[in-house]
Structure formats: structure tokens, C-alpha cells
N, C-alpha and C. Protein backbone atom coordinates (compact mmCIF):
# COMPACT_ATOMS: atom_id res chain seq x y z
N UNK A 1 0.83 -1.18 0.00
CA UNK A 1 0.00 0.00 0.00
C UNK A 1 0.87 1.24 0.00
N UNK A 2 0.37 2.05 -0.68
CA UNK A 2 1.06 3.45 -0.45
C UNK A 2 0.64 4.53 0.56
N UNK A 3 1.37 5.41 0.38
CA UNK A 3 1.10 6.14 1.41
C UNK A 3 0.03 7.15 1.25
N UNK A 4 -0.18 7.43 -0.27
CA UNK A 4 -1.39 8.52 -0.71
C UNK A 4 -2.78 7.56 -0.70
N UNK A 5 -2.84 6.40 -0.32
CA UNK A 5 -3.77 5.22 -0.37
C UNK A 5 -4.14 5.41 0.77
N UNK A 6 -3.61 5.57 1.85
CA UNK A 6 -4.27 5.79 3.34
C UNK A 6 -4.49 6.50 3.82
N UNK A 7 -3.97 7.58 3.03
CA UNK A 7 -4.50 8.94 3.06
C UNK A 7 -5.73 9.25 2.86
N UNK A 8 -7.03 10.29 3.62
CA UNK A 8 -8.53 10.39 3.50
C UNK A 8 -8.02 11.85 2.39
N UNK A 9 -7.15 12.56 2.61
CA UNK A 9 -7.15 13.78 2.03
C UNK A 9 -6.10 14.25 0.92
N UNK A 10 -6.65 14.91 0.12
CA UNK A 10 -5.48 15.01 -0.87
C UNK A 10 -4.44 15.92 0.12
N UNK A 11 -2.95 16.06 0.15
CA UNK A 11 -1.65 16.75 0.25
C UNK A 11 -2.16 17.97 0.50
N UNK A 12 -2.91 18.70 -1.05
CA UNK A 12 -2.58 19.93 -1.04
C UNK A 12 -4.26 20.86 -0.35
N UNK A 13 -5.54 20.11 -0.08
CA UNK A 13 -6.38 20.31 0.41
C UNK A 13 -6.84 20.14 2.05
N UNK A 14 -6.46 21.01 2.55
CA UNK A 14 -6.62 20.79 4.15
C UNK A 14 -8.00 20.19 4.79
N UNK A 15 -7.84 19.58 5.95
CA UNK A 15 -9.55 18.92 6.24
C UNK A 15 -10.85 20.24 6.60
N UNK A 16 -11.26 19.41 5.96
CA UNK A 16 -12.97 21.00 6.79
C UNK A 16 -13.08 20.94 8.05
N UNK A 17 -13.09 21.85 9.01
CA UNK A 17 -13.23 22.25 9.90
C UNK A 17 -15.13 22.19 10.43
N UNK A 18 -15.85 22.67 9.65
CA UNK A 18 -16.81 23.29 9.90
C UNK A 18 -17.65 22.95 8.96
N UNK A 19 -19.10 22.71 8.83
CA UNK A 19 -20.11 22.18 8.04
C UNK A 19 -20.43 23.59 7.76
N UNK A 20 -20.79 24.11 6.16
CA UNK A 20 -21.11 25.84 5.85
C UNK A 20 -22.28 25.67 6.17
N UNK A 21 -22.76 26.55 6.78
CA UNK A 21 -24.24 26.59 6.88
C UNK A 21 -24.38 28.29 5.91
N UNK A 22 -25.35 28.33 5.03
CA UNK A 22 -26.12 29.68 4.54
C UNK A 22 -25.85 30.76 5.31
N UNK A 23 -25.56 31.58 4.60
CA UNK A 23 -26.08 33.02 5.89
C UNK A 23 -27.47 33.55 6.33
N UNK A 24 -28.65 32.88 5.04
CA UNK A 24 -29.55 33.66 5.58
C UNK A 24 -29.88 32.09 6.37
N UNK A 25 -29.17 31.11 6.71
CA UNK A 25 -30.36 30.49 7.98
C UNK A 25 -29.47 31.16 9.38
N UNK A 26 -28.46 31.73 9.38
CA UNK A 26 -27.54 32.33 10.61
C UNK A 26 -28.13 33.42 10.65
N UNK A 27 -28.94 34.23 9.57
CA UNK A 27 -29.69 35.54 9.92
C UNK A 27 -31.11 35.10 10.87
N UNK A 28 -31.88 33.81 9.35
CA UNK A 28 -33.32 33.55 10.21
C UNK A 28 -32.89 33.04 11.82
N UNK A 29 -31.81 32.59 12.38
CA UNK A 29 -31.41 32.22 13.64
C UNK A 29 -31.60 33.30 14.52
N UNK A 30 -30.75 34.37 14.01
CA UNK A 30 -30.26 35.81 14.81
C UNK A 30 -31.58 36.24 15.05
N UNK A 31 -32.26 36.50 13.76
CA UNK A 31 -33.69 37.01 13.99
C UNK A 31 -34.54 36.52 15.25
N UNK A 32 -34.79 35.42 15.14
CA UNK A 32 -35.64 34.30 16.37
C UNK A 32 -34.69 34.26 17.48
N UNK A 33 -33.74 34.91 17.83
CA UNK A 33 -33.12 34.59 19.39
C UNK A 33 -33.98 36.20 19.77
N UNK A 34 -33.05 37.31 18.75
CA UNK A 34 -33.52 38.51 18.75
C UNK A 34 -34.97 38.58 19.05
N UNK A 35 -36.15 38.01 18.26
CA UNK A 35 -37.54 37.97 18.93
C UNK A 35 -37.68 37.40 20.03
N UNK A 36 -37.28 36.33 20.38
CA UNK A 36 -37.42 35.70 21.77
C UNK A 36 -37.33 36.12 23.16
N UNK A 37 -35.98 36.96 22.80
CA UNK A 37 -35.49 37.64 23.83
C UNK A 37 -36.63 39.08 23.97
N UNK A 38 -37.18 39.05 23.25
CA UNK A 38 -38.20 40.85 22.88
C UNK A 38 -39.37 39.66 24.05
N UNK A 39 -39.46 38.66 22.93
CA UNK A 39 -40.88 38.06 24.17
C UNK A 39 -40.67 37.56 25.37
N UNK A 40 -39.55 37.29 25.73
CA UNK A 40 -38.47 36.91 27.24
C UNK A 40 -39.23 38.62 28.07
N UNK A 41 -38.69 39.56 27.66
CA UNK A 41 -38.52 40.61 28.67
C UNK A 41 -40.26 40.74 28.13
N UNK A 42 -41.02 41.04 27.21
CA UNK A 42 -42.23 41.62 27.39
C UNK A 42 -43.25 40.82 28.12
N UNK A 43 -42.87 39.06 28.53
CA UNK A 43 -43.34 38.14 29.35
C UNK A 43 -43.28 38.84 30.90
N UNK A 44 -42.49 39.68 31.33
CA UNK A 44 -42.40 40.39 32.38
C UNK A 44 -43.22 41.48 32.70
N UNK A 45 -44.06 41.44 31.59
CA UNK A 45 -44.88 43.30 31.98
C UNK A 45 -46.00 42.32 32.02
N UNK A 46 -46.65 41.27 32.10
CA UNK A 46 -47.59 40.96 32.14
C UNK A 46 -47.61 39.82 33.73
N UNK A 47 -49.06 39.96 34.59
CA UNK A 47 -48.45 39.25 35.78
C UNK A 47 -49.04 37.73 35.99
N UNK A 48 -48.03 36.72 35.70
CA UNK A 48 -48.78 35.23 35.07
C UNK A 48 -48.80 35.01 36.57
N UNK A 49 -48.20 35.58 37.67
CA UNK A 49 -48.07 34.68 38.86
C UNK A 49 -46.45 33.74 38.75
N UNK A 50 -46.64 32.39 39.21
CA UNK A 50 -45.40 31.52 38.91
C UNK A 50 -45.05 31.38 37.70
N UNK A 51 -46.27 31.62 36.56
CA UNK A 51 -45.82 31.22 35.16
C UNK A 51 -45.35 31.88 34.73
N UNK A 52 -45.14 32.98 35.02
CA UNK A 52 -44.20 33.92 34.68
C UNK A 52 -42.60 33.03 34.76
N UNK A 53 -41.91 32.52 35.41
CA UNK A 53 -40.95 31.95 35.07
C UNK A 53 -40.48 30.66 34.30
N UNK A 54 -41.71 30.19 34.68
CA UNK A 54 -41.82 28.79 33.38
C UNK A 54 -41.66 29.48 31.89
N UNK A 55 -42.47 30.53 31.65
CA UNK A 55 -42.88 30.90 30.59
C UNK A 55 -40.73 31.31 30.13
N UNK A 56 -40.46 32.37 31.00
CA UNK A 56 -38.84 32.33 30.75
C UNK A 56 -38.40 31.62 31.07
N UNK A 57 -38.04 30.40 31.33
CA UNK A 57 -37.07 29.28 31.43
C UNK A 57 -37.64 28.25 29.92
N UNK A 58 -38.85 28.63 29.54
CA UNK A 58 -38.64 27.98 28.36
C UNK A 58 -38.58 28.39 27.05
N UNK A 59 -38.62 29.62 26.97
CA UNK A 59 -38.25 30.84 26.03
C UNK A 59 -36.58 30.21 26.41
N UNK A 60 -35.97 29.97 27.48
CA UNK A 60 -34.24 30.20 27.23
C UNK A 60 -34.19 29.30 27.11
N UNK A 61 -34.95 28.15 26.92
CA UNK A 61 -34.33 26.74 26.62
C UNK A 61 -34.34 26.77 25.25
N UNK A 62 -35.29 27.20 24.74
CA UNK A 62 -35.75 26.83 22.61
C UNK A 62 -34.47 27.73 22.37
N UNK A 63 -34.13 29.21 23.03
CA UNK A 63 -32.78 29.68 22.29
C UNK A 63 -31.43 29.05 22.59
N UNK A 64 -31.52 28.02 23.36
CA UNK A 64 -30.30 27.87 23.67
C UNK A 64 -30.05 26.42 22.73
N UNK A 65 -31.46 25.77 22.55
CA UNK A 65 -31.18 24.62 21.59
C UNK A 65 -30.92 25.59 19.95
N UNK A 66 -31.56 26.58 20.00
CA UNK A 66 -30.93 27.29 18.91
C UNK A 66 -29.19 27.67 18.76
N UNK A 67 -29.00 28.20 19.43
CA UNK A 67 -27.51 28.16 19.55
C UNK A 67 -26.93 26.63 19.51
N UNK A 68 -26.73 25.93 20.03
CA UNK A 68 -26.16 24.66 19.99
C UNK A 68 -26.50 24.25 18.77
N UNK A 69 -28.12 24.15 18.46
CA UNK A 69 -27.94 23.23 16.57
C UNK A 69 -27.00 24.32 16.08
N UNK A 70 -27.25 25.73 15.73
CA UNK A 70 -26.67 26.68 14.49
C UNK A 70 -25.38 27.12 14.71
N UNK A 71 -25.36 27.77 15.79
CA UNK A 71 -24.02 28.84 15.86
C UNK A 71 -22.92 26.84 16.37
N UNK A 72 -23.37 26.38 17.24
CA UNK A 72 -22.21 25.33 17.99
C UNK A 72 -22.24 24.34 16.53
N UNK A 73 -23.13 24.24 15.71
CA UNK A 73 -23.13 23.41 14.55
C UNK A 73 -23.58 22.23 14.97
N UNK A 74 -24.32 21.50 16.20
CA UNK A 74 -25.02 20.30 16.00
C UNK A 74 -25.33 19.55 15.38
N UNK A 75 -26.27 20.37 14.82
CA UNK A 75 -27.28 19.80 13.22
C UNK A 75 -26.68 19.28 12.73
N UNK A 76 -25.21 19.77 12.12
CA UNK A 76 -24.44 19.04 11.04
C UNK A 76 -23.66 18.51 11.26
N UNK A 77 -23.56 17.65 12.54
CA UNK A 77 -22.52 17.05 13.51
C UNK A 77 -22.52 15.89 13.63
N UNK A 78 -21.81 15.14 14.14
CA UNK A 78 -21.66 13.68 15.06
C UNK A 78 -23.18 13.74 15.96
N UNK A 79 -24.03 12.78 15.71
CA UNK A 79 -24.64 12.57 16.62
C UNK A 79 -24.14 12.57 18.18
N UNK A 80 -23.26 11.61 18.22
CA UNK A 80 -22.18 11.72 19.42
C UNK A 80 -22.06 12.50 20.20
N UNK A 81 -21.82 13.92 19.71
CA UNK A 81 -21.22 15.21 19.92
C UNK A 81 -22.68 15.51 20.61
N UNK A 82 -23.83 15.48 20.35
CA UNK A 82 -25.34 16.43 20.78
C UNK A 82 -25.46 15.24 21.88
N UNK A 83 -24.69 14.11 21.94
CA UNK A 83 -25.40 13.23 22.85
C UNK A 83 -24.47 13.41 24.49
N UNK A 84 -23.50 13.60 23.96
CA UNK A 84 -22.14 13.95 25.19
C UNK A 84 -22.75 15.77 25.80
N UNK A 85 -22.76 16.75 24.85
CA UNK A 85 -23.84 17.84 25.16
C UNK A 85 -25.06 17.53 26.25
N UNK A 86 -25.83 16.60 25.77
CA UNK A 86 -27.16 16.48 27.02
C UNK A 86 -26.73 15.49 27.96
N UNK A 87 -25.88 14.69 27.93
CA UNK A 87 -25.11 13.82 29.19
C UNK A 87 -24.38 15.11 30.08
N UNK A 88 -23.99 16.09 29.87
CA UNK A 88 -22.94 16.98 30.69
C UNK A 88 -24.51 17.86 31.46
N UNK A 89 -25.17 18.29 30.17
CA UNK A 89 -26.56 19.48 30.66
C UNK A 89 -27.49 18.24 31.84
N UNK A 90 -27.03 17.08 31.53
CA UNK A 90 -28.40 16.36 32.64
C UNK A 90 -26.94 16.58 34.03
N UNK A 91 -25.73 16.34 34.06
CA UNK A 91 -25.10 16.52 34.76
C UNK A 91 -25.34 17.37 35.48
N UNK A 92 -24.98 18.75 35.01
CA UNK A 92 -25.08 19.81 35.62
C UNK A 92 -26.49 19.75 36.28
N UNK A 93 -27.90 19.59 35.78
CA UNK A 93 -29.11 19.61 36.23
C UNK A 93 -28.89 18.60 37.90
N UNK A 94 -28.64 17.25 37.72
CA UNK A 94 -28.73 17.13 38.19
C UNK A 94 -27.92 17.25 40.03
N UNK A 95 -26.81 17.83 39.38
CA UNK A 95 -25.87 18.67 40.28
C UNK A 95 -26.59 19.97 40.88
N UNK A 96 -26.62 20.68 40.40
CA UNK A 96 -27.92 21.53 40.99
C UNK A 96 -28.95 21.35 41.78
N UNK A 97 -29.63 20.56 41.35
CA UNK A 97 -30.96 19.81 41.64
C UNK A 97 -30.32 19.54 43.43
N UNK A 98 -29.94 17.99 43.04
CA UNK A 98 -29.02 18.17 44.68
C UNK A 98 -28.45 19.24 45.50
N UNK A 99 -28.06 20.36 45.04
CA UNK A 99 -27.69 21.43 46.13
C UNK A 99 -28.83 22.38 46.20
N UNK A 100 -30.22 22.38 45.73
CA UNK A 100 -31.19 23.11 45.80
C UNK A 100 -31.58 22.20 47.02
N UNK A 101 -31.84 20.44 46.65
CA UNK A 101 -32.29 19.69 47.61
C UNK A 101 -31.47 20.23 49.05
N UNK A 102 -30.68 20.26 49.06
CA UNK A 102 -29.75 20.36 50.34
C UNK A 102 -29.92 22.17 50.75
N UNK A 103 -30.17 22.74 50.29
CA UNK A 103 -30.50 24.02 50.28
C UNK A 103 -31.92 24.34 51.06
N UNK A 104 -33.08 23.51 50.41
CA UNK A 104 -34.03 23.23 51.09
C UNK A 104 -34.19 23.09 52.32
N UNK A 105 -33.50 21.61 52.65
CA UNK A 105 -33.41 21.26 53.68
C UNK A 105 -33.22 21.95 54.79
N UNK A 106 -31.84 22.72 54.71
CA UNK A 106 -31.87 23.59 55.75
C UNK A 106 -32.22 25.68 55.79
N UNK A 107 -33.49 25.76 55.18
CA UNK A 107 -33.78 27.12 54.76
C UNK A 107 -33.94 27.28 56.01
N UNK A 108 -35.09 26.55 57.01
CA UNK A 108 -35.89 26.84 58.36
C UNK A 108 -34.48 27.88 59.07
N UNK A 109 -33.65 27.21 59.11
CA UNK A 109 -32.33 27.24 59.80
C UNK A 109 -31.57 28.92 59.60
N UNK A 110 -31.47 28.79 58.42
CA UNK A 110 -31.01 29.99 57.64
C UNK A 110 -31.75 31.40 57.99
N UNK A 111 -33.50 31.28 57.86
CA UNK A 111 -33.94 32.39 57.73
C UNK A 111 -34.29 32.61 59.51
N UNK A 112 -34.08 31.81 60.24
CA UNK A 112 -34.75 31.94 61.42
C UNK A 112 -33.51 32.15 62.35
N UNK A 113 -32.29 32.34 61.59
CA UNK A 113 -30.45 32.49 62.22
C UNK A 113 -31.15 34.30 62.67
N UNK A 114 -30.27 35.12 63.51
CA UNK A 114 -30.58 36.06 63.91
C UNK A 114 -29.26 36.68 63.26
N UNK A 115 -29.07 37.87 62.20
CA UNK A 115 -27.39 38.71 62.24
C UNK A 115 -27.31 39.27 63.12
N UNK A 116 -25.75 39.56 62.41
CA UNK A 116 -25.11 40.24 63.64
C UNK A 116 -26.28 41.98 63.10
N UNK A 117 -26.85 42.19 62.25
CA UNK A 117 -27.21 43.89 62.27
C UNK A 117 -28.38 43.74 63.48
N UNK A 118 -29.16 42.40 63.55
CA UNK A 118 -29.90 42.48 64.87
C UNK A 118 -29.41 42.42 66.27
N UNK A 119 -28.10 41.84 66.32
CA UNK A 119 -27.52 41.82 67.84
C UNK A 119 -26.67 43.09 67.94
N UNK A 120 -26.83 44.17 67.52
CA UNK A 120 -26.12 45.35 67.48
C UNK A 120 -26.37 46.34 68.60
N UNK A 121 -26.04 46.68 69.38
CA UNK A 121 -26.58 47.67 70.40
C UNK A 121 -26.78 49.12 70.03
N UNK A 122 -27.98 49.47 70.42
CA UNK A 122 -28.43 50.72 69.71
C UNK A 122 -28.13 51.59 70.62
């Protein structure tokens, strides 16, 4: 065998880096984070109660799977690659999750501690 035989690439053509994506789907992208974020903050002038934060935590989830398919290049990726992505994001979740749990646990404790601005002599 030779050596240009085991070769995937010609010599004088370097490997692709990057899958091209269009510019106008990186515009229609920009556009829809850009609106999202308009309906993110105008979700705030209106008073849902608690849903008010559901409503933004899932407005930042659809842009953030936007970013990861377009700008991080997902879409045109290693499956692999989007699957190691939501193995790290359940990580982190569930890392969190546990120190909220443990956070919980001892709030009673926390809010019912007295500071020092109350033991202050007036």
C-alpha cells in the first residue's frame, strides 16, 4: 500500500473544519433569538403569577437549543457530539438539583439564624 492510499485527504487540500451553513439560515437564527429575547422581557410586563418563570425558562431553553444546533453546529454534527452535550446538561441539572435539595433542607435554619445587624446595640 502506499502512502497517498491511506490517506482520507489530498496533500494539497486541508480537512474541513466546519459544516457551511447559509447566511440567511444564521440571519433567520439571529432574527428568532432577537424575537425571543423581545418576548423573554415583554413576558415580564404581564403578571402570570409563577408562570411567569416557566414561561422564561422555556423561552431560554428553545434559544439555547438554537444556539447549539446553528451557531455550535449540531445539526451538522456527530450525533455523538449532541449526545455527550445532554449527558454533561443532565449533569449539571442534576448537580444543581441536589444542592437546591440540600438548600431546602436547611432554609428553616437559615432564615430563622438572627445577624449580627440584629444583635447590634443601639
Amino acid at each position: 500500500m502506499t502512502e497517498k492510499s491511506l490517506s482520507t485527504h489530498d496533500a494539497m487540500t486541508p480537512p474541513s473544519l466546519a459544516h457551511p451553513i447559509p447566511l440567511w439560515i444564521l440571519f433567520a437564527v439571529f432574527t428568532a433569538l432577537m424575537v425571543l429575547t423581545f418576548v423573554t422581557v415583554a413576558a415580564t410586563w404581564v403578571d402570570l403569577g409563577e408562570w411567569n418563570l416557566w414561561i422564561a425558562m422555556g423561552i431560554a431553553t428553545v434559544k439555547a437549543v438554537l444556539v447549539a444546533l446553528y451557531f455550535m453546529h449540531l445539526r451538522y454534527d456527530n450525533p455523538f457530539n449532541a449526545m455527550l452535550l445532554c449527558a454533561a446538561l443532565l449533569f449539571v441539572l442534576l448537580f444543581i438539583g441536589l444542592t437546591l435539595m440540600d438548600t431546602l433542607a436547611y432554609q428553616p435554619e437559615v432564615i430563622n439564624r438572627p445577624s449580627a445587624v440584629d444583635e447590634a446595640p443601639t
